[in-house]
Protein backbone atom coordinates (compact mmCIF):
# COMPACT_ATOMS: atom_id res chain seq x y z
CA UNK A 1 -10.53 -51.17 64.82
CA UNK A 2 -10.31 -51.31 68.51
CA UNK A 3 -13.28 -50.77 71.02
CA UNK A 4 -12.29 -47.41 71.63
CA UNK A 5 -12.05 -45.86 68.21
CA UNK A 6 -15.14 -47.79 67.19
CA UNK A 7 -16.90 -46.72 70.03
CA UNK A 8 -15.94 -43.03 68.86
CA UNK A 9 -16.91 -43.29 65.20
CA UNK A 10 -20.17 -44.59 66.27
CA UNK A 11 -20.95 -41.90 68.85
CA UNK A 12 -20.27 -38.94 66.31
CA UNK A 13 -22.80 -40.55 64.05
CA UNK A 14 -25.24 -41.20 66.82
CA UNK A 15 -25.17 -44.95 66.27
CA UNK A 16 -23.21 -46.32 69.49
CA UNK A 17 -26.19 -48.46 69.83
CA UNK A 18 -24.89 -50.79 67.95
CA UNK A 19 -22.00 -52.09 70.34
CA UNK A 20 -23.90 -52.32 73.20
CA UNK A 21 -23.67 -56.23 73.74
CA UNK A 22 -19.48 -55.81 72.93
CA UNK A 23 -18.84 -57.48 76.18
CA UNK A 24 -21.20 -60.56 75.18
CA UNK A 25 -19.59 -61.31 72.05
CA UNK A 26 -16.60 -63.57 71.18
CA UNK A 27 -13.85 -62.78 69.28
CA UNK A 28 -15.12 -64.05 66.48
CA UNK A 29 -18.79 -62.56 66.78
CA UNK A 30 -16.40 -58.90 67.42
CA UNK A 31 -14.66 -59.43 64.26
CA UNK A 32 -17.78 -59.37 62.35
CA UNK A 33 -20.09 -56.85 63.64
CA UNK A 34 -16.66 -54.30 63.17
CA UNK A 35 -16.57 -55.42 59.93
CA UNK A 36 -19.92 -54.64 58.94
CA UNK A 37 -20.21 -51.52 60.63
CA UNK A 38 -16.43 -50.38 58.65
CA UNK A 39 -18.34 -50.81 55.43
CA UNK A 40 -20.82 -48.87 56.31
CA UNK A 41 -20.64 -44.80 55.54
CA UNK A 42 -22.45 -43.96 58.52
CA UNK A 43 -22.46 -40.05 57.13
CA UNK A 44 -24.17 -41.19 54.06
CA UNK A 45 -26.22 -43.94 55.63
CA UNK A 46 -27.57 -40.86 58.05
CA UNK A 47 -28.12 -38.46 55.38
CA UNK A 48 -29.99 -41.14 53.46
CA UNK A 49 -32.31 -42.01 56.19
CA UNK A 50 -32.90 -37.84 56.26
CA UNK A 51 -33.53 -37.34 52.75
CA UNK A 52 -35.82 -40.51 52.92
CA UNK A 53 -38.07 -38.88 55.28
CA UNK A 54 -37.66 -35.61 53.31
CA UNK A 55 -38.57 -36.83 49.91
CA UNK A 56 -41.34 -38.75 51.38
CA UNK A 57 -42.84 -35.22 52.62
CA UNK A 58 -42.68 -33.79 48.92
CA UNK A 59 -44.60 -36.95 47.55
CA UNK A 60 -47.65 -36.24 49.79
CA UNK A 61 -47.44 -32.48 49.33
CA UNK A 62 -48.08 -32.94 45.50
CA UNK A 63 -51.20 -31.27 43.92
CA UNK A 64 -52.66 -32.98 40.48
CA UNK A 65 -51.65 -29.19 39.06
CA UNK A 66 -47.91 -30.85 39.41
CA UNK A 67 -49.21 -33.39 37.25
CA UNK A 68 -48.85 -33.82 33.09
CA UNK A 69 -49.26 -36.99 30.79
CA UNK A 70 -46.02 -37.51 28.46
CA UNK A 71 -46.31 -35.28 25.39
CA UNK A 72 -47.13 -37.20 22.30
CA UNK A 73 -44.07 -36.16 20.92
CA UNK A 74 -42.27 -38.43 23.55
CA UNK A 75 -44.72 -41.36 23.34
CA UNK A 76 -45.01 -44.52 20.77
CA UNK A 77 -47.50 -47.20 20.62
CA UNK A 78 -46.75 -50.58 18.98
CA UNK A 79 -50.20 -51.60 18.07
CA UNK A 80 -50.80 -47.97 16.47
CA UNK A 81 -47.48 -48.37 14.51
CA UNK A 82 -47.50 -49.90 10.56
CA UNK A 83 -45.65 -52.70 9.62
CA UNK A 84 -43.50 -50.73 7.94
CA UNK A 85 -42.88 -48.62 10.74
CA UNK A 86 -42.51 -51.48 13.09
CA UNK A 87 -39.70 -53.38 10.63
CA UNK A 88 -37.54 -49.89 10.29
CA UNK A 89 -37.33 -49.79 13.82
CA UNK A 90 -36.24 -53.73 13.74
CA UNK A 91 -34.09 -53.35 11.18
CA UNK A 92 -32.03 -51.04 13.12
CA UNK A 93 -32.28 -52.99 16.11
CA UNK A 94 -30.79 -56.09 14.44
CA UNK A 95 -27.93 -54.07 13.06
CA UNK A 96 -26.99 -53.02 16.38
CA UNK A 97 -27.46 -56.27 17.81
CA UNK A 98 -25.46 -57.77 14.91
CA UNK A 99 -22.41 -55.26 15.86
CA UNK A 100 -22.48 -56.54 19.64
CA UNK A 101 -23.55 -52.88 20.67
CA UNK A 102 -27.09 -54.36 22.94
CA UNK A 103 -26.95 -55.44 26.32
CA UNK A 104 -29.25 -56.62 28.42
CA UNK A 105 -29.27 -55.46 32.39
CA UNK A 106 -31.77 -58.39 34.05
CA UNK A 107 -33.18 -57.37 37.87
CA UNK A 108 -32.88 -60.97 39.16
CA UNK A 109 -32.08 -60.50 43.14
CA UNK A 110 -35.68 -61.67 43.91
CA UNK A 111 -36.22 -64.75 46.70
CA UNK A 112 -39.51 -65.60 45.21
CA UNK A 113 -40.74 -65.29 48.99
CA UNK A 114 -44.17 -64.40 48.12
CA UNK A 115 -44.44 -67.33 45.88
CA UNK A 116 -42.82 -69.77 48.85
CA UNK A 117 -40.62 -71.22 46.43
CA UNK A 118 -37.10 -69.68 48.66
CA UNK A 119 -34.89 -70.02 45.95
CA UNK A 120 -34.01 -67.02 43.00
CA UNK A 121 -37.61 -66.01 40.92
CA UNK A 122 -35.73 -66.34 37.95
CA UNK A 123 -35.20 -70.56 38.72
CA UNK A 124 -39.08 -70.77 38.97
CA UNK A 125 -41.49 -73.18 36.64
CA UNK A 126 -44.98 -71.79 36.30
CA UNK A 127 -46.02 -75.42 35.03
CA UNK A 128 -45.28 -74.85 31.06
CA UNK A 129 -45.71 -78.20 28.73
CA UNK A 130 -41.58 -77.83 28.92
CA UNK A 131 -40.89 -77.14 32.45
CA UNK A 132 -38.99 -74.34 31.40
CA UNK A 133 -38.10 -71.78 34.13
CA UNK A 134 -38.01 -68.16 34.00
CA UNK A 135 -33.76 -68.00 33.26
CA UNK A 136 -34.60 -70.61 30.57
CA UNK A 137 -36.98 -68.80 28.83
CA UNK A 138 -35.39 -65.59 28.46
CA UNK A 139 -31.52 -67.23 27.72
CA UNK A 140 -33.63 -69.38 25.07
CA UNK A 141 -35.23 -65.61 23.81
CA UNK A 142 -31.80 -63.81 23.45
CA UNK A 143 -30.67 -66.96 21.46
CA UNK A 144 -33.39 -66.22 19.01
CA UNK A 145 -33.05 -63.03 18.53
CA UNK A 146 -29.31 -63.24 18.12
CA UNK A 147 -30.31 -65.72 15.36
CA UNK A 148 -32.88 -63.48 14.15
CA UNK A 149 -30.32 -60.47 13.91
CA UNK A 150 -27.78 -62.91 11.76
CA UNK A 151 -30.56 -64.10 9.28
CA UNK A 152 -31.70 -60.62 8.43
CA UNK A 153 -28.11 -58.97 8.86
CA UNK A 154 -25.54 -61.52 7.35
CA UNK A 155 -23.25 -60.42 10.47
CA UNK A 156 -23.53 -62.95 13.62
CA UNK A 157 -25.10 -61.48 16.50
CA UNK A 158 -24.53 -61.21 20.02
CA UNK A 159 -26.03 -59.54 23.26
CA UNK A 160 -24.24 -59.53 26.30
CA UNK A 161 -26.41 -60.50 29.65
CA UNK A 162 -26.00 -58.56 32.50
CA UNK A 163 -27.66 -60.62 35.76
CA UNK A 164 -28.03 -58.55 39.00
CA UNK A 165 -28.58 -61.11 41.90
CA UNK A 166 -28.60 -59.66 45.28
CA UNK A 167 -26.48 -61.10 48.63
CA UNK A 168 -28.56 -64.14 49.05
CA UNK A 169 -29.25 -65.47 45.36
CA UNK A 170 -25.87 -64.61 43.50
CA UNK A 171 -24.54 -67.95 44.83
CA UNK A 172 -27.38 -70.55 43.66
CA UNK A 173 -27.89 -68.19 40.29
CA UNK A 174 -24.35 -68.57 39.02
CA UNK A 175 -24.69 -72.51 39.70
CA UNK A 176 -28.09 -72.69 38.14
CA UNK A 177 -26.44 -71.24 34.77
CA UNK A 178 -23.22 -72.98 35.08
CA UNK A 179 -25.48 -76.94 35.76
CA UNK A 180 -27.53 -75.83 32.85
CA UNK A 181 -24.57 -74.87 30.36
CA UNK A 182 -25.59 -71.46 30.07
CA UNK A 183 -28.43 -72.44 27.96
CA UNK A 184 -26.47 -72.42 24.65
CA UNK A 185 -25.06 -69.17 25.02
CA UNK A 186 -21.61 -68.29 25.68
CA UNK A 187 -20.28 -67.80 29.15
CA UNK A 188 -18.31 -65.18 28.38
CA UNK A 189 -21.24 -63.47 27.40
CA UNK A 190 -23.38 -63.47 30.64
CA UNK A 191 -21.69 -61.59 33.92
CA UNK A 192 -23.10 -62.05 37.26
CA UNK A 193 -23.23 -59.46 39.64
CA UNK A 194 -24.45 -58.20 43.19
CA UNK A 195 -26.63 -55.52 44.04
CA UNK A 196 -25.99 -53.87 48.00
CA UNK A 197 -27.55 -53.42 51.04
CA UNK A 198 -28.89 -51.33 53.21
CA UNK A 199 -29.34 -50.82 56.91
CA UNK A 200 -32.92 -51.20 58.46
CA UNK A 201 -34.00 -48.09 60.69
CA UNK A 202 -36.29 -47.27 63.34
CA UNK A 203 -38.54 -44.18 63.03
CA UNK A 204 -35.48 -42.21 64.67
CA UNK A 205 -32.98 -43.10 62.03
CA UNK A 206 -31.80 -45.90 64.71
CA UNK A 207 -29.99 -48.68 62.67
CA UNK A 208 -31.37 -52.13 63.82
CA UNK A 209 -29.68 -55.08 65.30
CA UNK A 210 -30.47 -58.08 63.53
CA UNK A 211 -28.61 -60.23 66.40
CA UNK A 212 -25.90 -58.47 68.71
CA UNK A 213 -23.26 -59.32 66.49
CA UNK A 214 -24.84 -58.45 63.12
CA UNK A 215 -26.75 -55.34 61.45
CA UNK A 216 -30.24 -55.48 59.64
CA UNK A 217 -29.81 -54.99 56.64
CA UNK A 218 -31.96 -55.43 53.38
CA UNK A 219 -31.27 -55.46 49.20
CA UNK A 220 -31.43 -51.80 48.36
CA UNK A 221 -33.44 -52.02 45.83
CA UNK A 222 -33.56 -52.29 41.71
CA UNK A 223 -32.30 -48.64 41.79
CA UNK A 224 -29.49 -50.11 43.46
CA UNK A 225 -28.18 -50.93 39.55
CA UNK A 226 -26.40 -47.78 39.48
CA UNK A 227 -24.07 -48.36 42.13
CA UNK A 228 -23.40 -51.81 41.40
CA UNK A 229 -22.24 -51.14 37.62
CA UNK A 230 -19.98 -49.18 38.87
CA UNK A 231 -18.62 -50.70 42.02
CA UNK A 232 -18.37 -54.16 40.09
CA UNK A 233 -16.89 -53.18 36.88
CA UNK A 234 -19.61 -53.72 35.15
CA UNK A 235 -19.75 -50.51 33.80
CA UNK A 236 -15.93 -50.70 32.76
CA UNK A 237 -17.26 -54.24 30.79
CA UNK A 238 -19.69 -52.38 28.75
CA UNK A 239 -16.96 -49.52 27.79
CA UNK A 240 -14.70 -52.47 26.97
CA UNK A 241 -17.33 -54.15 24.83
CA UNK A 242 -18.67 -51.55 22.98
CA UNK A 243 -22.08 -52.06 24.14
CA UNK A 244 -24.22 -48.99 23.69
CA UNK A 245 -27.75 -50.16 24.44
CA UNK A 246 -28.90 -51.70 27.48
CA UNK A 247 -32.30 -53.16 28.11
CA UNK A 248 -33.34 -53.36 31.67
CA UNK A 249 -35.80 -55.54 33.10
CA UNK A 250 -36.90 -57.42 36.16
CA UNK A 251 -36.82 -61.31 35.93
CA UNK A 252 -40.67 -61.77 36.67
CA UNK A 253 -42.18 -60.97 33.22
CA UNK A 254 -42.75 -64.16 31.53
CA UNK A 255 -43.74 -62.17 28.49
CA UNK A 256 -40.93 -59.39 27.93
CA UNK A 257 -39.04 -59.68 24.68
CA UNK A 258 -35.28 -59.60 25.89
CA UNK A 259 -33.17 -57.64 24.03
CA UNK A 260 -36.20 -56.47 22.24
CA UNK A 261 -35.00 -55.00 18.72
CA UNK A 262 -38.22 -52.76 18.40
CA UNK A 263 -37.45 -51.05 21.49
CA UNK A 264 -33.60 -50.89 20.50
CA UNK A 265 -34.47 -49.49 17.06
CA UNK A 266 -37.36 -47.07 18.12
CA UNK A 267 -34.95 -45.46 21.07
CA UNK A 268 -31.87 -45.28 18.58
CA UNK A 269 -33.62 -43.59 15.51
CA UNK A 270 -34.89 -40.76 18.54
CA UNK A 271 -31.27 -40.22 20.12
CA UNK A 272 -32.59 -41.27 23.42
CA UNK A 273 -30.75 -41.83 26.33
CA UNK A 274 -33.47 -43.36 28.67
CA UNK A 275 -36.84 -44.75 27.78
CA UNK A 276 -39.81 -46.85 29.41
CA UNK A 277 -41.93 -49.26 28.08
CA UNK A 278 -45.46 -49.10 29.08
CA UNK A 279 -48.81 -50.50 28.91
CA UNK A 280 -52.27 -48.84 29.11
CA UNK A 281 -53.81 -49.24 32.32
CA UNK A 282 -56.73 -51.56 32.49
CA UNK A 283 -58.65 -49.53 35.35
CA UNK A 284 -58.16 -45.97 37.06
CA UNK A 285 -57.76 -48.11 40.02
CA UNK A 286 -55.22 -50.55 38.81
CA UNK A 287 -52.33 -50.87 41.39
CA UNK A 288 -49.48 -49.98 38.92
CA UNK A 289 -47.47 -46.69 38.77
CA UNK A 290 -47.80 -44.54 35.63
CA UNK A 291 -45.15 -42.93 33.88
CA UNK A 292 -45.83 -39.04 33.47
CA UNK A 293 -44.24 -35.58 33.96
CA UNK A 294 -43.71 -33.44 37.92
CA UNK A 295 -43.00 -30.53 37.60
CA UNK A 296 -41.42 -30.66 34.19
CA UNK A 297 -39.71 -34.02 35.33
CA UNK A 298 -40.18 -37.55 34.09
CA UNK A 299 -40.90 -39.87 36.79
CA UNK A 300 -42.96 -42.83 37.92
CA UNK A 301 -45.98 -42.04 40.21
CA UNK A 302 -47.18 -44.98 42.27
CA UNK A 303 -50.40 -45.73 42.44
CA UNK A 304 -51.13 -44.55 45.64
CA UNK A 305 -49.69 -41.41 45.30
CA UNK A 306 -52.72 -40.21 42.87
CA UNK A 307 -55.69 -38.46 44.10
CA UNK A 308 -58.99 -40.37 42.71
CA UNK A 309 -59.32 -37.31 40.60
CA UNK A 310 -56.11 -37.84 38.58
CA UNK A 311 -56.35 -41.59 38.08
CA UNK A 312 -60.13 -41.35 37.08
CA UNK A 313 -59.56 -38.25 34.69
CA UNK A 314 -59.67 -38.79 30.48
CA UNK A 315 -59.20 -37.28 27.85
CA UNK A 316 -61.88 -36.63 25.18
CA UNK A 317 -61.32 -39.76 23.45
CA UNK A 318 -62.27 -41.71 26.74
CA UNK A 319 -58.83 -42.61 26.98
CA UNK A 320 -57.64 -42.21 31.01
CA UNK A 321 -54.86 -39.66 30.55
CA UNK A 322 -53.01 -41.29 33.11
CA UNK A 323 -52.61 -44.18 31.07
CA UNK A 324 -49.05 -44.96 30.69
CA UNK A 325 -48.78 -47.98 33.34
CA UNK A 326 -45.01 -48.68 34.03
CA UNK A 327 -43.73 -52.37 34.21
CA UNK A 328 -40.09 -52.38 34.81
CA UNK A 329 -38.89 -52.41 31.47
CA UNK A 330 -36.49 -49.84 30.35
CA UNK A 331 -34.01 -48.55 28.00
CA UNK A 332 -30.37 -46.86 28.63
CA UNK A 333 -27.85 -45.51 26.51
CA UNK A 334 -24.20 -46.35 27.44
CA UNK A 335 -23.16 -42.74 27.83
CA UNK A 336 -26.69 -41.95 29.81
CA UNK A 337 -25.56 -44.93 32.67
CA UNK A 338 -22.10 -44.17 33.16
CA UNK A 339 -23.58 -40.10 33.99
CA UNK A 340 -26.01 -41.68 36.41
CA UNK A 341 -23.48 -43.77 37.80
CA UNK A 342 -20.87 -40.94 38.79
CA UNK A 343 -24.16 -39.37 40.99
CA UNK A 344 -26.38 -41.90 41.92
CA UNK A 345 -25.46 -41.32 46.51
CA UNK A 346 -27.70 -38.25 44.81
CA UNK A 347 -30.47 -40.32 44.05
CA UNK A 348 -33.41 -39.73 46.31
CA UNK A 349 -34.12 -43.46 48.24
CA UNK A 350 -37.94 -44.54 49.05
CA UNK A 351 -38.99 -45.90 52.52
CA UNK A 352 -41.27 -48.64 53.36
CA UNK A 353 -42.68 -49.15 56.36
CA UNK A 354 -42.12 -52.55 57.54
CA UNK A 355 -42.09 -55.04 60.39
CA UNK A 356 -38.44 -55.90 61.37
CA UNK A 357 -36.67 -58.04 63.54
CA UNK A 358 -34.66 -56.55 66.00
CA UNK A 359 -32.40 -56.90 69.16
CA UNK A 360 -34.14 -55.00 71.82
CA UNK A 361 -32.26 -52.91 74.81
CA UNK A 362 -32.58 -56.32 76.78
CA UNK A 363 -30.72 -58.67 74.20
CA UNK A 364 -33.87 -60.66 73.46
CA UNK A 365 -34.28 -60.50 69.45
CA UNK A 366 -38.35 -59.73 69.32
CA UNK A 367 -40.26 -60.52 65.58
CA UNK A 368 -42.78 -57.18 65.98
CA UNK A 369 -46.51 -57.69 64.82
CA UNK A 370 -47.00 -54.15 63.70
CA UNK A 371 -44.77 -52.10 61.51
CA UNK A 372 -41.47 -50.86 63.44
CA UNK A 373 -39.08 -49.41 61.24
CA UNK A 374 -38.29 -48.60 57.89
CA UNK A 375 -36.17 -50.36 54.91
CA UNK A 376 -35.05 -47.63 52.34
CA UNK A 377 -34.82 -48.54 48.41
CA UNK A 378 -33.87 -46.98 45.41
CA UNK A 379 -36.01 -47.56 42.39
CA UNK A 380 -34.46 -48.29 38.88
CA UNK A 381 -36.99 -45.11 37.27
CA UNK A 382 -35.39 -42.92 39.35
CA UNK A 383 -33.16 -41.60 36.79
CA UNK A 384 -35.94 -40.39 34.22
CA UNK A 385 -36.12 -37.02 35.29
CA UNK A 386 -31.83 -37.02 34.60
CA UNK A 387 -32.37 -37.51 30.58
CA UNK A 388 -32.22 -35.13 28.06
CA UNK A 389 -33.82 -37.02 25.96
CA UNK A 390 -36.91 -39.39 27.03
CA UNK A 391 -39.56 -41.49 25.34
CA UNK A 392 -42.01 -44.13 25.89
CA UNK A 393 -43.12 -46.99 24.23
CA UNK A 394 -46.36 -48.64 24.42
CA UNK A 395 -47.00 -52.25 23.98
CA UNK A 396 -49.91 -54.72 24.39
CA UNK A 397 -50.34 -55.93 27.86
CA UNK A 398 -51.26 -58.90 26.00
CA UNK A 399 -48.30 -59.92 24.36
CA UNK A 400 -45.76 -58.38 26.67
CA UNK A 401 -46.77 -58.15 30.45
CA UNK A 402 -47.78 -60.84 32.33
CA UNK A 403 -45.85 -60.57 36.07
CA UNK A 404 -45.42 -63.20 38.62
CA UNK A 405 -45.37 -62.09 42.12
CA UNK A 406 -47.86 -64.05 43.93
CA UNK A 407 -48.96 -67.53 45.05
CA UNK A 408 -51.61 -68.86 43.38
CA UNK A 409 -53.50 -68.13 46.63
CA UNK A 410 -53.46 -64.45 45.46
CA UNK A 411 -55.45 -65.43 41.82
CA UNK A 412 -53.78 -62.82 40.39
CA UNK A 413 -49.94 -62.33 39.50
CA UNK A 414 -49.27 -66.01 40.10
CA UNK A 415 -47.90 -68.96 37.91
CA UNK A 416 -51.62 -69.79 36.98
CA UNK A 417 -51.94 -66.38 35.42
CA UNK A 418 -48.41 -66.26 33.92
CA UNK A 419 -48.92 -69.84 32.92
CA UNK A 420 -52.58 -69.36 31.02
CA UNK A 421 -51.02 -65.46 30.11
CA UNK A 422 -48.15 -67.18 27.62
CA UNK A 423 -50.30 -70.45 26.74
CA UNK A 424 -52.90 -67.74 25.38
CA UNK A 425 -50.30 -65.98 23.40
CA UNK A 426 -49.03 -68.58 21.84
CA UNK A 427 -52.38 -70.19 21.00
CA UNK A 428 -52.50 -66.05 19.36
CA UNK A 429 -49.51 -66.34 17.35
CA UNK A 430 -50.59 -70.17 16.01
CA UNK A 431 -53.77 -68.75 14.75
CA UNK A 432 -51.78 -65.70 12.89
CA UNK A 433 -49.50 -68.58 10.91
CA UNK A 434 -52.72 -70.35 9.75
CA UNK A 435 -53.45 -72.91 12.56
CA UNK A 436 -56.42 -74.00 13.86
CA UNK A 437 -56.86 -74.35 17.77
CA UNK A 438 -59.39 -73.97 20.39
CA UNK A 439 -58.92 -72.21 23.69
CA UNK A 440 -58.97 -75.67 25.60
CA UNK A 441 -55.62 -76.58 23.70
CA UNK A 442 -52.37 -75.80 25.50
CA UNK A 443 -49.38 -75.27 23.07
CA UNK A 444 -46.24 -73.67 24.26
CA UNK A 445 -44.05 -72.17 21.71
CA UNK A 446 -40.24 -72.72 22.13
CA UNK A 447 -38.69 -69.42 22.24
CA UNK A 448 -35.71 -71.09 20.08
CA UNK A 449 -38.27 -71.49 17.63
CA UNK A 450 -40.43 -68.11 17.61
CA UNK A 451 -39.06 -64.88 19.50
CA UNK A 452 -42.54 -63.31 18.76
CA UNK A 453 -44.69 -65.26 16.33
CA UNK A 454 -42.46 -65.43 13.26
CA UNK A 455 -41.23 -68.06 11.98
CA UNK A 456 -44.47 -70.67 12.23
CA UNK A 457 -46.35 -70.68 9.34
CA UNK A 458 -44.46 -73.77 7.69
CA UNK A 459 -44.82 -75.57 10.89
CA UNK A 460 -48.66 -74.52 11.68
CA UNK A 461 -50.90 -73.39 8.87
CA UNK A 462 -53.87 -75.28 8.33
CA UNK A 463 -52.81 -77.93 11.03
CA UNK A 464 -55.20 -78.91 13.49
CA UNK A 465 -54.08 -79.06 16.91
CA UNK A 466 -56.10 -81.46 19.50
CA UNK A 467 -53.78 -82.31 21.99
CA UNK A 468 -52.88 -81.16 25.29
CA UNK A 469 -50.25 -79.99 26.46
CA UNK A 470 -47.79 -79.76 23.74
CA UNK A 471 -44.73 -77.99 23.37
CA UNK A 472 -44.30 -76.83 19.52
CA UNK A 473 -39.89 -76.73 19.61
CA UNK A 474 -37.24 -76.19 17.21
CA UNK A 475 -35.42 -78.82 15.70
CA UNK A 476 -32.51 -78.14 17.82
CA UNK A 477 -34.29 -78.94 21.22
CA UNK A 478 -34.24 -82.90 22.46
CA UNK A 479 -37.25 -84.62 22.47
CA UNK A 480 -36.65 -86.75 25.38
CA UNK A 481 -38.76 -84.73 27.93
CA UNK A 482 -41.71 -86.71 28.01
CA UNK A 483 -43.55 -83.71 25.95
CA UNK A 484 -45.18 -83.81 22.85
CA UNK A 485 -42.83 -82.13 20.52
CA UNK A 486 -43.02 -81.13 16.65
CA UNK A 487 -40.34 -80.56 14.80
């Protein structure tokens, strides 16, 4: 595209800005800022800057009348469930996981920035007796449960892994899998791919310049899933497979149960097409969204969009009705993706106010102290209020939340809390098979061995276990790691 015609597409989308240090750059430096600007819609990039600002109007106009907790008739809880209850719902989850129909969609395009590690979350070690990281854990859990789903099915299971990275961590991700063999499972089994980006804005819908020869730009977002099934074929995969279940979840949960057959079963046997699992919150004040009903409407409601009155108000059991605290874990039926897929440019984006680097009208690039512009995002619940049919799940917080977000620094969301949050567990599930252990003891649990406490009582009951740190594995894992292991 030559200066001229650039110069003129920019113009009639306000955004000439952009080319103003043309005449500084080389030919090179030219051939790249073009570039990124041609792959930008600039019509759509505008009217999602406008609609950003818009929605973010209707989100402070909201009254608590707007307000409604799920209906009862759309909501499960686990630890209110019988066993009986709990192993139909298995049962049919291992039949579709023994008929390759579950997927898994994994939010992985993290930098662990907060924790200063600067490589992808999902290659992080909280400090486990094995060393595990985050990848390892949950390839070792979908392992399991394919294993599980064989035992109780006769048919050999399989779950295909969906991994969205993002621009800067697809690279080191796919190596990470491909030095560590995949983990046991197949290759052909896991696809890799990449989430967009976004321009940065100013306040005026200005797009930034990062340096003169290259836009701002930022990951847009775990509702950017939509678009990247479908601009990356991954969409087309899961039509070729057959895979009619997908479980979505972000890579920072130490505890979530991949491919979680529950969750599979429960959302099958009610015909749903998009689901959320949840856990009750621990305070009114506890900085998590809650899943409830706008307007008619399913949708997530941050934190700080309720009024003191709605997070503090309960029900007559003492129970806060705003209760159902969301954690990025989520169902999706086949047929319910590929219709959120064809409209997702529809999807309303979020903005966050944030400091961002920037060329200014004098060529010097200036890091701002105070907030200057705004990144847009689209989040991953954005869809809820699209099903026909949605439900929620409750689980323990216990036994399946635990996220890892922060340094240690923070005290709270940090490997020393995700670390003591699955060390506790599994000192939970030893006691259930008959051990004996105090809370001083730290056993890990191989997921190849256990997926969520099964499978222990030959190993454990009535043993006594006094040292620490020990890492309880399956007969198929090495022993060479310099950990205490038990076969």
């Amino acid at each position: 595209m030559s200066y001229e015609s650039l110069k003129q597409h920019l113009t009639i989308h306000g955004q000439e800005h952009l080319i103003k240090y043309w005449p500084e750059l080389s030919e090179n430096e030219r051939e790249q800022l073009a570039g990124e600007i041609g792959k930008l819609d600039l019509a759509e990039m505008n009217s999602l800057f406008r609609r950003a600002m818009e929605s973010t109007k209707v989100i402070l106009e909201k009254s608590n009348d707007d307000l409604k907790p799920i209906p009862q008739s759309h909501y499960e809880s686990v630890p209110g469930l019988t066993e009986a209850k709990i192993l139909e719902y298995e049962n049919i989850g291992f039949e579709e996981i023994s008929d390759g129909r579950v997927g898994v969609l994994l939010l992985a395009g993290g930098q662990a920035t907060r924790l200063g590690f600067g490589h992808p979350k999902g290659m992080y070690n909280v400090g486990l007796p094995s060393k595990k990281t985050l990848f390892q854990i949950q390839a070792e859990r979908i392992i399991r449960v394919q294993n599980m789903a064989t035992e109780r099915t006769g048919k050999e299971g399989k779950v295909t892994w969906y991994i969205m990275t993002s621009e800067h961590t697809m690279g080191p991700t796919a190596e990470y899998f491909k030095s560590h063999s995949y983990f046991g499972l197949n290759e052909e089994d896991i696809k890799f791919f990449e989430q967009g980006t976004v321009p940065c804005f100013d306040f005026e819908g200005k797009i930034f310049l990062d340096k003169k020869h290259h836009l701002s730009s930022t990951p847009d977002g775990n509702g950017g899933l939509y678009r990247a099934l479908k601009t990356q074929g991954i969409l087309e995969d899961i039509r070729r497979r057959g895979v009619q279940h997908l479980h979505a979840h972000s890579v920072d949960n130490i505890l979530t149960k991949v491919a979680d057959p529950v969750f599979i079963g429960y959302c099958k046997s009610k015909n749903a097409d998009c689901a959320a699992k949840v856990v009750l919150k621990s305070t009114p004040s506890e900085p998590v969204g809650v899943v409830c009903r706008v307007n008619g409407h399913y949708k997530v409601v941050e934190y700080s969009e309720l009024t003191d009155e709605a997070a503090e108000r309960r029900n007559p059991d003492g129970r806060l009705t705003f209760s159902a605290g969301s954690i990025c874990n989520h169902y999706f039926s086949s047929d319910f993706l590929t219709k959120i897929c064809n409209f997702e440019s529809k999807l309303k984006p979020h903005i966050a106010k944030k400091k961002i680097p920037y060329v200014d009208d004098n060529g010097i690039r200036q890091s701002p102290s105070e907030p200057n512009g705004i990144k847009l995002e689209k989040f991953i619940f954005d869809v809820f209020e699209f099903a026909e049919k949605f439900i929620c799940l409750e689980v323990a917080r216990d036994v399946e939340f635990s996220a890892l977000k922060n340094s240690d620094a923070a005290k709270k969301d940090c490997p020393s809390t995700a670390r003591e949050d699955l060390l506790r567990l599994h000192r939970k599930y030893i006691r259930q098979a008959g051990g004996i252990i105090e809370d001083n003891i730290d056993v890990e649990i191989s997921p190849l061995l256990s997926y969520g406490g099964e499978n222990l009582e030959e190993l454990v009951k009535n043993e006594v276990f006094a040292i620490s740190p020990f890492h309880l594995k399956s007969i198929y894992e090495s022993t060479t790691n310099g950990v205490n292991g038990k076969h």
